[in-house]
N, C-alpha and C. Protein backbone atom coordinates (compact mmCIF):
# COMPACT_ATOMS: atom_id res chain seq x y z
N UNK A 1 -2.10 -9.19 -14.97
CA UNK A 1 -1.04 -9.13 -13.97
C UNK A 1 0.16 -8.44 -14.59
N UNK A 2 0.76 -7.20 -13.83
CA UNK A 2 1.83 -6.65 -14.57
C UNK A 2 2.77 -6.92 -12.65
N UNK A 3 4.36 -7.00 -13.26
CA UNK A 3 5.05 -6.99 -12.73
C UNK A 3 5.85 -5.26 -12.55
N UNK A 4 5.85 -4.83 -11.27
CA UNK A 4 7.18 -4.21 -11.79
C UNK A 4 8.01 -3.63 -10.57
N UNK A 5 9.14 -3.16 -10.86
CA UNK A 5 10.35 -2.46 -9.94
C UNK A 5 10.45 -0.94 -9.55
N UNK A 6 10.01 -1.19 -7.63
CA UNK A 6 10.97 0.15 -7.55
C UNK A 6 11.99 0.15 -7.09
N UNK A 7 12.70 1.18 -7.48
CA UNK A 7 14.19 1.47 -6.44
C UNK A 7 14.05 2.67 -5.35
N UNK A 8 14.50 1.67 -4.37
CA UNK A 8 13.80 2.99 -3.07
C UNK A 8 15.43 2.80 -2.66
N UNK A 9 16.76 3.01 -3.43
CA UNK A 9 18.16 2.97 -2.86
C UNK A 9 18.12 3.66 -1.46
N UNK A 10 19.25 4.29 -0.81
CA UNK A 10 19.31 5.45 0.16
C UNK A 10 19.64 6.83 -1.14
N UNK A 11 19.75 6.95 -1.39
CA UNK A 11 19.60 7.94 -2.87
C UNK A 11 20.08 7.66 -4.31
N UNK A 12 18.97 7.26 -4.93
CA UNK A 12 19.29 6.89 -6.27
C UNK A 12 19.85 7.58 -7.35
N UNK A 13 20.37 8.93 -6.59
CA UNK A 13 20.98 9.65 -8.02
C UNK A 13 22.75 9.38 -7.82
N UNK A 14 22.83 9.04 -6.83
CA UNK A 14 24.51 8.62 -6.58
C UNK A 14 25.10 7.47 -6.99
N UNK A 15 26.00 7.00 -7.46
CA UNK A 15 26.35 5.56 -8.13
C UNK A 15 26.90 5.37 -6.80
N UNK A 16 26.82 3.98 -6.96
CA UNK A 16 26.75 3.14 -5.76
C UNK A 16 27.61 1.59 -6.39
N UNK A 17 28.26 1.22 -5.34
CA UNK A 17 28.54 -0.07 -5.47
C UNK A 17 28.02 -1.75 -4.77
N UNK A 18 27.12 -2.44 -5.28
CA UNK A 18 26.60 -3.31 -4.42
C UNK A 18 27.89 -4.23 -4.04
N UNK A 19 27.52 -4.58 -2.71
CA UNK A 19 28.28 -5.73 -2.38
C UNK A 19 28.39 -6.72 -3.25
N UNK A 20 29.37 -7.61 -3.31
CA UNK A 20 29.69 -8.61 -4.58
C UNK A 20 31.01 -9.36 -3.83
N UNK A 21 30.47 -10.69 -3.37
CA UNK A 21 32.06 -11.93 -2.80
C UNK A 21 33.00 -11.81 -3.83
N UNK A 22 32.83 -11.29 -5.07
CA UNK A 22 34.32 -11.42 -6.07
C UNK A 22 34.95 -9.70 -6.27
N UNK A 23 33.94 -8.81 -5.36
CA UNK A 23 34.62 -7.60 -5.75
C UNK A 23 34.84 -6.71 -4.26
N UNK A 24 36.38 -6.45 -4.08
CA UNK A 24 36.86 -5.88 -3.11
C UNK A 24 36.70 -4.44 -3.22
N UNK A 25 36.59 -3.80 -2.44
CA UNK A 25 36.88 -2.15 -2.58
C UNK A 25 38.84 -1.85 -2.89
N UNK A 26 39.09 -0.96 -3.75
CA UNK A 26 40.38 0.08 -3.86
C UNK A 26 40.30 0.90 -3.73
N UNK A 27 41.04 2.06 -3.17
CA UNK A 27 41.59 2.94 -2.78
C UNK A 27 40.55 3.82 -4.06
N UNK A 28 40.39 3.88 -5.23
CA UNK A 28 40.10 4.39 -6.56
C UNK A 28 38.82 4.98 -6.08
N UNK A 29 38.19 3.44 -5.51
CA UNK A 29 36.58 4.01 -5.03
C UNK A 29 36.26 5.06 -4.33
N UNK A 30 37.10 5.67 -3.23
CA UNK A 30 36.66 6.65 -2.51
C UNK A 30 37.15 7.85 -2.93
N UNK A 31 35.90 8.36 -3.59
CA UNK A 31 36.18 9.78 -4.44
C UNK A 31 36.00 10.78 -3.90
N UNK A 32 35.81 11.35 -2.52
CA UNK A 32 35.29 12.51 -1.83
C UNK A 32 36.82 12.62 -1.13
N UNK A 33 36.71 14.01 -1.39
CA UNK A 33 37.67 15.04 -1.17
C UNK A 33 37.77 14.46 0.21
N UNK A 34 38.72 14.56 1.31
CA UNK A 34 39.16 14.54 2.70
C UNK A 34 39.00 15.49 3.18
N UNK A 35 38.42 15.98 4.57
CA UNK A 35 38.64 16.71 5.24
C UNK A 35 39.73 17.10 5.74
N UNK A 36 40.66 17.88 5.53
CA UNK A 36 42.23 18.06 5.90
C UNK A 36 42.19 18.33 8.02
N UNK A 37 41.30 18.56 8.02
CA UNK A 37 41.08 18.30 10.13
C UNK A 37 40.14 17.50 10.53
N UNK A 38 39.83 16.46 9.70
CA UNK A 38 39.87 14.99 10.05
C UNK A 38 40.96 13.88 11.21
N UNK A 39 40.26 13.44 11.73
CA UNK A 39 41.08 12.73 12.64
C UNK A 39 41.41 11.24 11.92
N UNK A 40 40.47 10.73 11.40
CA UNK A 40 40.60 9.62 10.63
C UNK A 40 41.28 9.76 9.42
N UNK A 41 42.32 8.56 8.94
CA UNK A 41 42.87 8.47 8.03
C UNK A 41 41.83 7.89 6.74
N UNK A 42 40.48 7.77 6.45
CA UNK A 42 39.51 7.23 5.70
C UNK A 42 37.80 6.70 6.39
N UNK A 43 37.41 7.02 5.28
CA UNK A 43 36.33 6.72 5.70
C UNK A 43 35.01 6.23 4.46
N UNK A 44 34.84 5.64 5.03
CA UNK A 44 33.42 4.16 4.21
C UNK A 44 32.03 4.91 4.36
N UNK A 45 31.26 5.27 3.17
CA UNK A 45 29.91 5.35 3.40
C UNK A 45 29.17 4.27 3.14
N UNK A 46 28.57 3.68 3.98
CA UNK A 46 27.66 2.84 3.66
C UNK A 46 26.60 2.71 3.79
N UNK A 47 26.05 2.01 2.99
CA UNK A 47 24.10 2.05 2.92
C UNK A 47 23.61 0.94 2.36
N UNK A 48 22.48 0.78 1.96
CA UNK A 48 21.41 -0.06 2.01
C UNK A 48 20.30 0.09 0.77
N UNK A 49 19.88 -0.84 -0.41
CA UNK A 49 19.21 -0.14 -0.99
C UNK A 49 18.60 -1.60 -1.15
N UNK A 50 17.11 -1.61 -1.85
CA UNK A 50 16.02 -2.28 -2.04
C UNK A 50 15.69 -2.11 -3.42
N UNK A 51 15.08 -3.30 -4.27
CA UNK A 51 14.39 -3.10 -5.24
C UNK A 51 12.88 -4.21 -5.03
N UNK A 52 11.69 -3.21 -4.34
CA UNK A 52 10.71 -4.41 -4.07
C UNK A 52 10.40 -5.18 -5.63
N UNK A 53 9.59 -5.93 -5.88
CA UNK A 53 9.42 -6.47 -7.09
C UNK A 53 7.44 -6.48 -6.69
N UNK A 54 6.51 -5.65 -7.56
CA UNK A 54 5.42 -5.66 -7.28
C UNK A 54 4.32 -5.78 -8.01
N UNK A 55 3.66 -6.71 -7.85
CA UNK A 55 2.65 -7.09 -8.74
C UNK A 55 1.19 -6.42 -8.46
N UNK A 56 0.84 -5.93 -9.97
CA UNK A 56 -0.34 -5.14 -9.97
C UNK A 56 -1.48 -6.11 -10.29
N UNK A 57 -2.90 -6.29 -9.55
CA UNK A 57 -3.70 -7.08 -10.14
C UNK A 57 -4.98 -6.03 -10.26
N UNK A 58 -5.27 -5.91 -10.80
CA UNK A 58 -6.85 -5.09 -10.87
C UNK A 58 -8.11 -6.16 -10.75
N UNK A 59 -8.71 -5.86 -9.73
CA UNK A 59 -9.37 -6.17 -9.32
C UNK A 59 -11.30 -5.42 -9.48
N UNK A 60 -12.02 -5.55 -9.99
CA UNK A 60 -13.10 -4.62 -10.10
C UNK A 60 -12.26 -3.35 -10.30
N UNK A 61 -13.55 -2.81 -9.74
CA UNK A 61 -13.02 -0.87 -9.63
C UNK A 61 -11.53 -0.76 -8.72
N UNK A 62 -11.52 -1.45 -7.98
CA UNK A 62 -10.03 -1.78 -6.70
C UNK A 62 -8.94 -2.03 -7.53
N UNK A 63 -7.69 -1.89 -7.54
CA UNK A 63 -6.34 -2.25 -7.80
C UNK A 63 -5.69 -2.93 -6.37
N UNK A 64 -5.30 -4.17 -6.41
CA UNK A 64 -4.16 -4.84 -5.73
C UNK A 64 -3.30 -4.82 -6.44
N UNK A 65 -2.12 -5.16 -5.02
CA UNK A 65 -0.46 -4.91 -4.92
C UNK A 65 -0.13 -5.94 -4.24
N UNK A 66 1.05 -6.90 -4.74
CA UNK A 66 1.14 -7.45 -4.01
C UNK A 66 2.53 -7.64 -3.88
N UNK A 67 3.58 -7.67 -3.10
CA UNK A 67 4.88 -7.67 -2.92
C UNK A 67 5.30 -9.02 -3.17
N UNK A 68 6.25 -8.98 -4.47
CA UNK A 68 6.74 -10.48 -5.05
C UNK A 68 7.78 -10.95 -4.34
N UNK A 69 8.68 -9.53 -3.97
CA UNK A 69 10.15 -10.16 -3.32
C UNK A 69 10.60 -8.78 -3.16
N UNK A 70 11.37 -8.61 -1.92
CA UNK A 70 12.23 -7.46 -1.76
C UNK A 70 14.01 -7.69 -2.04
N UNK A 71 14.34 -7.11 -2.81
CA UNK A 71 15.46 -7.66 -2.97
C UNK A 71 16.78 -6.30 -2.16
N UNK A 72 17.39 -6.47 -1.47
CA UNK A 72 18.39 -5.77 -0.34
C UNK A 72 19.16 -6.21 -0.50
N UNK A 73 20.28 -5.04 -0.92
CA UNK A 73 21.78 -4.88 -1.04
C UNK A 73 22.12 -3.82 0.05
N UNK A 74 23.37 -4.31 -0.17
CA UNK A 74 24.44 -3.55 0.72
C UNK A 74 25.28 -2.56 0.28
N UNK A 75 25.16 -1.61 0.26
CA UNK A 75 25.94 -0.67 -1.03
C UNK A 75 26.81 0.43 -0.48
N UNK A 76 28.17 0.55 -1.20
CA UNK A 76 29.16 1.36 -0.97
C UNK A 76 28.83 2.55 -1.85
N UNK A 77 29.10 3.76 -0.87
CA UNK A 77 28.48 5.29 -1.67
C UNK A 77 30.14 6.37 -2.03
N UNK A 78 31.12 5.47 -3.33
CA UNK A 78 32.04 6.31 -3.66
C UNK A 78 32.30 7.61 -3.23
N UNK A 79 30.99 8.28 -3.69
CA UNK A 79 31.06 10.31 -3.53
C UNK A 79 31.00 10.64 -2.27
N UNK A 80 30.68 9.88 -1.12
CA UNK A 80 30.62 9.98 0.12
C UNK A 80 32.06 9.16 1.42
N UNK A 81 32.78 9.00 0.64
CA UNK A 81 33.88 7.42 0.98
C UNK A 81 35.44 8.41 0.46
N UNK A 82 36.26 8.99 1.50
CA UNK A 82 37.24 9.58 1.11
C UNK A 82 38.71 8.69 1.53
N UNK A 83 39.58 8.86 1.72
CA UNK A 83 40.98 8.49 2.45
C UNK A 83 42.34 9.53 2.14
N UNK A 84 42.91 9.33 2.94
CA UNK A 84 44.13 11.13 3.35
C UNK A 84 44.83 10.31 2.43
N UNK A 85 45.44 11.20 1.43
CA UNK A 85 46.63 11.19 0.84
C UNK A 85 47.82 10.58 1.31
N UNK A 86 47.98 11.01 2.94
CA UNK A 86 49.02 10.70 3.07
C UNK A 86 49.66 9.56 3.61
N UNK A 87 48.53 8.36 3.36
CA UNK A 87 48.33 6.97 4.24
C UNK A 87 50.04 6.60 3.68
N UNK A 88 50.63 5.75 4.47
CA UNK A 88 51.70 4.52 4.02
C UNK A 88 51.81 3.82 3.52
N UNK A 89 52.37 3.27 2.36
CA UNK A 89 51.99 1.93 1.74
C UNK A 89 51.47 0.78 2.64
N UNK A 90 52.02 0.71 3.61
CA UNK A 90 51.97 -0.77 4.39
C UNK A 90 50.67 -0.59 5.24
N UNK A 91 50.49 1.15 6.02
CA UNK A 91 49.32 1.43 6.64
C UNK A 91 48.43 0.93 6.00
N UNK A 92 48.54 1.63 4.53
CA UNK A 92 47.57 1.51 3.09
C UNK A 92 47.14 0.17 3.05
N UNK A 93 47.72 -0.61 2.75
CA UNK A 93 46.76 -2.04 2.97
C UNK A 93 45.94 -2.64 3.92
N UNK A 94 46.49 -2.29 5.17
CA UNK A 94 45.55 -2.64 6.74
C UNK A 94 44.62 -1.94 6.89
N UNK A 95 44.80 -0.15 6.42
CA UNK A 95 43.78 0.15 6.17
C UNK A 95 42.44 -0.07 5.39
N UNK A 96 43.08 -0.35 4.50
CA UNK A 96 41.75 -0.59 2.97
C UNK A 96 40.78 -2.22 3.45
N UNK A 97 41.63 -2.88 3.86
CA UNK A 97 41.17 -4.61 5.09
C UNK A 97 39.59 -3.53 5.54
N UNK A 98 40.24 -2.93 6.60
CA UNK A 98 39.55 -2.37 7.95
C UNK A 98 38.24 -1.40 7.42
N UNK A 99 38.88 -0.97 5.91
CA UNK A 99 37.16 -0.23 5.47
C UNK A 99 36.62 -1.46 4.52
N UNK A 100 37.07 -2.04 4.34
CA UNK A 100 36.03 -3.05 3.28
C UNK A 100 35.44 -3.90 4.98
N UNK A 101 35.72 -4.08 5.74
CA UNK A 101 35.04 -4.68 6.80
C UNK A 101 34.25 -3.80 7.08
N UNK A 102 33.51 -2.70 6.93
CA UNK A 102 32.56 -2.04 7.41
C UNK A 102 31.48 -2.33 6.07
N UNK A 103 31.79 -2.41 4.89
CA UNK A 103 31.05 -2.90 3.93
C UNK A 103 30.48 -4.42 4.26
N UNK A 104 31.43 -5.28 4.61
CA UNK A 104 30.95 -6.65 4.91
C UNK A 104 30.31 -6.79 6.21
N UNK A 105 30.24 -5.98 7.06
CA UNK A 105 29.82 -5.74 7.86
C UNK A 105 28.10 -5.26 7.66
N UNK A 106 28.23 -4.70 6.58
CA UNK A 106 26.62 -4.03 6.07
C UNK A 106 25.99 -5.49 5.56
N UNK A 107 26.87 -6.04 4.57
CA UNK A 107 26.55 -7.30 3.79
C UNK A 107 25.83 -8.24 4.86
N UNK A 108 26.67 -9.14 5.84
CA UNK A 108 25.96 -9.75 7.29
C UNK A 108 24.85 -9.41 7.50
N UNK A 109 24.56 -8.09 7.60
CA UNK A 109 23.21 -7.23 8.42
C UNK A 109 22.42 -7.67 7.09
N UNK A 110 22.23 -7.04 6.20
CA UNK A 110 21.48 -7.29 5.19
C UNK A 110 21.45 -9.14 5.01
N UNK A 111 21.76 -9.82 5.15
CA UNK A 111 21.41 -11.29 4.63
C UNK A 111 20.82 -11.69 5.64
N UNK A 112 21.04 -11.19 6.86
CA UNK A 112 20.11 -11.88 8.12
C UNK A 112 18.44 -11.12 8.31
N UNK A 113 18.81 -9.98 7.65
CA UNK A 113 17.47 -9.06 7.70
C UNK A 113 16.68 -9.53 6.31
N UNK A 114 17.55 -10.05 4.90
CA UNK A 114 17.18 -10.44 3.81
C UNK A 114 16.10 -11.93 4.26
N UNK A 115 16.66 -12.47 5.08
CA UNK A 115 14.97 -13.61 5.63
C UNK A 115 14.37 -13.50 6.24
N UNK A 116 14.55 -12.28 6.95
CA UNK A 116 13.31 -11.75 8.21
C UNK A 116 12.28 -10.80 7.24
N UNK A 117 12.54 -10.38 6.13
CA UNK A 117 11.77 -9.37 5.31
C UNK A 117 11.50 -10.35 4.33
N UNK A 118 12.24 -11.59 3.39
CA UNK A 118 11.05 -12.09 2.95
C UNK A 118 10.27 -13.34 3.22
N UNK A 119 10.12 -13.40 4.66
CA UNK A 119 9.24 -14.07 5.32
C UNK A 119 8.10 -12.94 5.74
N UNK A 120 8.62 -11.56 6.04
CA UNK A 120 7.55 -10.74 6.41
C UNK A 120 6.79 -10.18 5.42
N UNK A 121 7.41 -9.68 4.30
CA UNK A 121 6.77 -8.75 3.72
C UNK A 121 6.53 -9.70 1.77
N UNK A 122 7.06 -10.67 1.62
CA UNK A 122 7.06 -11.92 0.35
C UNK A 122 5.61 -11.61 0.31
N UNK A 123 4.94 -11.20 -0.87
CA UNK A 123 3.46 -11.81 -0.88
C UNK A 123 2.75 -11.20 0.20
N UNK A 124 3.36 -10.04 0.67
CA UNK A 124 2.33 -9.10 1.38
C UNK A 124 1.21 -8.64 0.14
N UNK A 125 -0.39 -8.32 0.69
CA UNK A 125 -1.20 -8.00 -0.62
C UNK A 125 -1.89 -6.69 -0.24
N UNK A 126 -1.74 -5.99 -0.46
CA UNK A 126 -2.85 -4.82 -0.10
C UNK A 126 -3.54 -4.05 -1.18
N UNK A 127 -4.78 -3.12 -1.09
CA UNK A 127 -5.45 -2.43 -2.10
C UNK A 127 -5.78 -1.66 -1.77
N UNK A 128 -5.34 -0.90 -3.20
CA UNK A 128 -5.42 0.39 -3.41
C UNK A 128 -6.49 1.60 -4.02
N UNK A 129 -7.59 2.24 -2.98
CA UNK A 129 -8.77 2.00 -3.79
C UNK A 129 -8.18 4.12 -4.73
N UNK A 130 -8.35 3.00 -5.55
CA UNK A 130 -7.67 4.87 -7.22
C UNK A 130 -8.46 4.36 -8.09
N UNK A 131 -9.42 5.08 -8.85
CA UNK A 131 -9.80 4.78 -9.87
C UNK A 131 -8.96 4.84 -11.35
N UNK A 132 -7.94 5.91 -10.98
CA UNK A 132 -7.01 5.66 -12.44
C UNK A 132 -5.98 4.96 -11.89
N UNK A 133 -4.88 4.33 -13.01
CA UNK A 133 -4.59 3.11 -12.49
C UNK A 133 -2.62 3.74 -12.60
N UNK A 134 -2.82 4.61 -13.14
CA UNK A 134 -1.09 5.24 -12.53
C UNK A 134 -1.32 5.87 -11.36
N UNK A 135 -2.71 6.56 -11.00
CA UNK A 135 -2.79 6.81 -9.33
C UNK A 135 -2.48 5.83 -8.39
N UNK A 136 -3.00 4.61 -8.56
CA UNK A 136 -3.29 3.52 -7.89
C UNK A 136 -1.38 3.18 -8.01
N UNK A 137 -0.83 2.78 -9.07
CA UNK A 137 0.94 2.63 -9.07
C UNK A 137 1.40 3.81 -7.84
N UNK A 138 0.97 4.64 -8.22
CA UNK A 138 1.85 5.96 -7.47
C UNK A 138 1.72 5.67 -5.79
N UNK A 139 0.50 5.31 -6.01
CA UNK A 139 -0.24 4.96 -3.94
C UNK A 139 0.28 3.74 -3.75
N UNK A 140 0.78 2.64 -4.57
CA UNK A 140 1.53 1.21 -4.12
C UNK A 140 2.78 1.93 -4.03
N UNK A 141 3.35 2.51 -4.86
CA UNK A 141 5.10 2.71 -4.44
C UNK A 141 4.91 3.97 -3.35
N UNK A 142 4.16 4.69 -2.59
CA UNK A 142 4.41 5.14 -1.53
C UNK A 142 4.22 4.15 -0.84
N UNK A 143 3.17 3.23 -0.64
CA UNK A 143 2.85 2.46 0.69
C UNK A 143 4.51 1.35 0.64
N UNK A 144 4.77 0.96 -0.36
CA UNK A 144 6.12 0.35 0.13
C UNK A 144 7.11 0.95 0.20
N UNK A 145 7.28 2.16 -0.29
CA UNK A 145 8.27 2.92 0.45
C UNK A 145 8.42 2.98 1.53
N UNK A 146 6.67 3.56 2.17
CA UNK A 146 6.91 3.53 3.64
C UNK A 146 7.48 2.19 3.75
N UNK A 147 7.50 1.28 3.82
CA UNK A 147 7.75 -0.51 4.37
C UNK A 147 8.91 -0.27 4.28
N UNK A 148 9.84 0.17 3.17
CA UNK A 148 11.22 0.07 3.12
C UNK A 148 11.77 0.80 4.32
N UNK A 149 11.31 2.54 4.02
CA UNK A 149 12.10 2.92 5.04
C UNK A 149 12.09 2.59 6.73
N UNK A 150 11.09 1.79 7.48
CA UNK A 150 10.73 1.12 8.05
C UNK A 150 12.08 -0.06 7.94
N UNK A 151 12.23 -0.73 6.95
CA UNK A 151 13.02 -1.78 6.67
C UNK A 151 14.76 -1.16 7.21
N UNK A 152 14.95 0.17 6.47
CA UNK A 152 16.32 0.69 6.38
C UNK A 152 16.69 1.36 7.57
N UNK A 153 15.44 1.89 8.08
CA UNK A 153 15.89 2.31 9.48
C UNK A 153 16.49 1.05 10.79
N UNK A 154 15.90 0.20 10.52
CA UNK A 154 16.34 -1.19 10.93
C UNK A 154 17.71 -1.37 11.01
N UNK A 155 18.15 -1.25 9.42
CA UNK A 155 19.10 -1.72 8.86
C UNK A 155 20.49 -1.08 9.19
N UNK A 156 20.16 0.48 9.14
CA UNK A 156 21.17 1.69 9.87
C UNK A 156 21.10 1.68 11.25
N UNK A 157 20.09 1.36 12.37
CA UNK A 157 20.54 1.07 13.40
C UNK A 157 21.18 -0.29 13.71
N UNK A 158 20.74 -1.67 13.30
CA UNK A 158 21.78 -2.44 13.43
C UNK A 158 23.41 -1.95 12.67
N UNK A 159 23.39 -1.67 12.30
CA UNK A 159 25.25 -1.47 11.07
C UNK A 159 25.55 -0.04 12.19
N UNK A 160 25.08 0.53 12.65
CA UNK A 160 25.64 1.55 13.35
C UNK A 160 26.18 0.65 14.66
N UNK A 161 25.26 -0.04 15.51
CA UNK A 161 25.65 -0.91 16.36
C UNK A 161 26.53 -1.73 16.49
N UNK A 162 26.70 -2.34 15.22
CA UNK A 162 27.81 -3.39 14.75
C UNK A 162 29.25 -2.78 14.86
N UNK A 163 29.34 -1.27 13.71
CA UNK A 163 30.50 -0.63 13.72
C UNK A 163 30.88 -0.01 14.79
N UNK A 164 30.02 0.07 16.13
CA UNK A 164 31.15 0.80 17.21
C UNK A 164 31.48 -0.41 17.60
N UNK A 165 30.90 -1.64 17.89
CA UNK A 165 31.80 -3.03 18.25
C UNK A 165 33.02 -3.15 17.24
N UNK A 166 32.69 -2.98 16.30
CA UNK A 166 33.99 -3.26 15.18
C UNK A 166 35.38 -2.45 15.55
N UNK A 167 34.91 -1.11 15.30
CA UNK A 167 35.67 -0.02 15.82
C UNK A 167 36.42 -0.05 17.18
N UNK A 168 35.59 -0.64 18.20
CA UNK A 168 36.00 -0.46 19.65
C UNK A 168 36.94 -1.93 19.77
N UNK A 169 36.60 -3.04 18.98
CA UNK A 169 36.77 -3.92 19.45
C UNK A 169 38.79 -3.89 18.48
N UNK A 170 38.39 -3.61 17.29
CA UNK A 170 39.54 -3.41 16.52
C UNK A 170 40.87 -1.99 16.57
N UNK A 171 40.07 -1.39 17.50
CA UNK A 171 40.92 0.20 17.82
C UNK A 171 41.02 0.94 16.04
N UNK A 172 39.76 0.88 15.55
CA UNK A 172 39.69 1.29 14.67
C UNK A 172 41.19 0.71 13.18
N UNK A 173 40.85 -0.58 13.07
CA UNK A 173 41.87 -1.88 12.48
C UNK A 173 43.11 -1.70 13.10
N UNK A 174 43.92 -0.84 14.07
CA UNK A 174 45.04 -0.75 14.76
C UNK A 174 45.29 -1.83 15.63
N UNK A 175 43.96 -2.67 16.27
CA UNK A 175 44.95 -3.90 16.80
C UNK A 175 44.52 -5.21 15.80
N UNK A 176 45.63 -5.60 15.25
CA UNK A 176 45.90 -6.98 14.31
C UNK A 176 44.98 -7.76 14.28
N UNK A 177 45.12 -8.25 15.92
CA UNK A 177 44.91 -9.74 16.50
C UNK A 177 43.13 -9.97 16.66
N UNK A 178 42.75 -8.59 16.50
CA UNK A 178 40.82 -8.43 16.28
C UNK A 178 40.44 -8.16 15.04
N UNK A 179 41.63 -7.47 14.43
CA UNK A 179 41.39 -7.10 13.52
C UNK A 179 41.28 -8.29 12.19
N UNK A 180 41.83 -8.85 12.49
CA UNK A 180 42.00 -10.27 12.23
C UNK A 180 41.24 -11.79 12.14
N UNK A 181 40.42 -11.32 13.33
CA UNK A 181 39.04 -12.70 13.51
C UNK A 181 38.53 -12.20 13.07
N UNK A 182 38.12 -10.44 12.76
CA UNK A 182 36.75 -10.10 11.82
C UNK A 182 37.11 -10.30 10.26
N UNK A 183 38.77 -9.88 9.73
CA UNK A 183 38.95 -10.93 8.48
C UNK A 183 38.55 -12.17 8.64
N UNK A 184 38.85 -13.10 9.24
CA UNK A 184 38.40 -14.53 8.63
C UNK A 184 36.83 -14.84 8.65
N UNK A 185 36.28 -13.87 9.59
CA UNK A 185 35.11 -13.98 9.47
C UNK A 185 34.12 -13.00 8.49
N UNK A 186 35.06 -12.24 7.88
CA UNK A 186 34.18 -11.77 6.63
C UNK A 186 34.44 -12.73 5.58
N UNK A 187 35.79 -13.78 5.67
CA UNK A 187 35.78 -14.60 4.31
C UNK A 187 34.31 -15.34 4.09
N UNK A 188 33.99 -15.18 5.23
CA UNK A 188 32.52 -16.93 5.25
C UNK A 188 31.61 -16.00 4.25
N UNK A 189 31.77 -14.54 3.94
CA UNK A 189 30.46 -14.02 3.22
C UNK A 189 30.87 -14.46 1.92
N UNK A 190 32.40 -15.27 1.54
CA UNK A 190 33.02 -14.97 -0.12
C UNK A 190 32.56 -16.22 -0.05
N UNK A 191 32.38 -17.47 0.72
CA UNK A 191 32.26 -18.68 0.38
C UNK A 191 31.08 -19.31 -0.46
């Protein structure tokens, strides 16, 4: 029995920040240049990344796979995440609130989808018929790839859904008083 990890991120060559209850986003993080005819004063990339955990059993001539645990984060994409120069100090803080709520916003989606996937896919087993046995690895991390992206497409249509409620409901963090119940209700993710 060998154990092992893939990373099927939304692109693994970009550094990324996972969600974390003790770590807020700053202003520092969003490293992409602004569009100077942008309408928005900032903007949050966010995504979704997986590390399944997969166990190889060889079986006769057959290789099984069996999915130990999918593990799903919520991840902020710096190189993709800009904000205008010319924000206000005071804007500057309501703003920076209103993009870390689109991150916690990803976080939610992912922990409610984090027990629907490992109730679905925990100890999924399938086989792989390869007679060499890095063929047989190579044919398990496509077949759960496919599963992931399956998983992430999920994941980007709920968080797309969420953020025009967020957006519509908050006038894009401009009204307080909404803007406001979705703060106290991102604290419940720090608790």
């Amino acid at each position: 029995m060998q154990i092992f990890v893939n990373n099927t991120s939304t692109n693994p060559e970009l550094p990324v920040i996972i969600w974390n209850k003790t770590r807020v986003l700053k202003w520092n993080d969003f490293k992409k240049k602004p569009d100077p005819e942008a309408k928005a004063s900032a903007s949050s990339a966010i995504g979704f990344e997986s590390k399944p955990l997969i166990e190889h059993i060889k079986t006769g001539s057959k290789f099984k796979f069996k999915i130990r645990d999918m593990h799903l984060h919520a991840v902020f994409i710096p190189d993709f995440s800009w904000v205008m120069k010319n924000v206000c100090e005071k804007d500057s803080t309501l703003l920076l609130k209103h993009e870390q709520g689109h991150f916690d916003l990803a976080e939610e989606i992912t922990r409610k989808t984090r027990i629907k996937t490992t109730n679905h896919f925990q100890n999924r087993s399938f086989i792989v018929k390869e007679k060499d046995e890095d063929k047989a690895k190579k044919n398990a991390i496509f077949q759960v790839t496919k599963i992931r992206k399956e998983i992430d497409g999920k994941l980007q249509k709920e968080l797309k859904s969420q953020e025009t409620k967020y957006e519509n409901k908050t006038n894009h963090g401009l009204i307080i008083e909404f803007q406001e119940k979705y703060n106290k209700r991102f604290e419940k993710l720090r608790e």
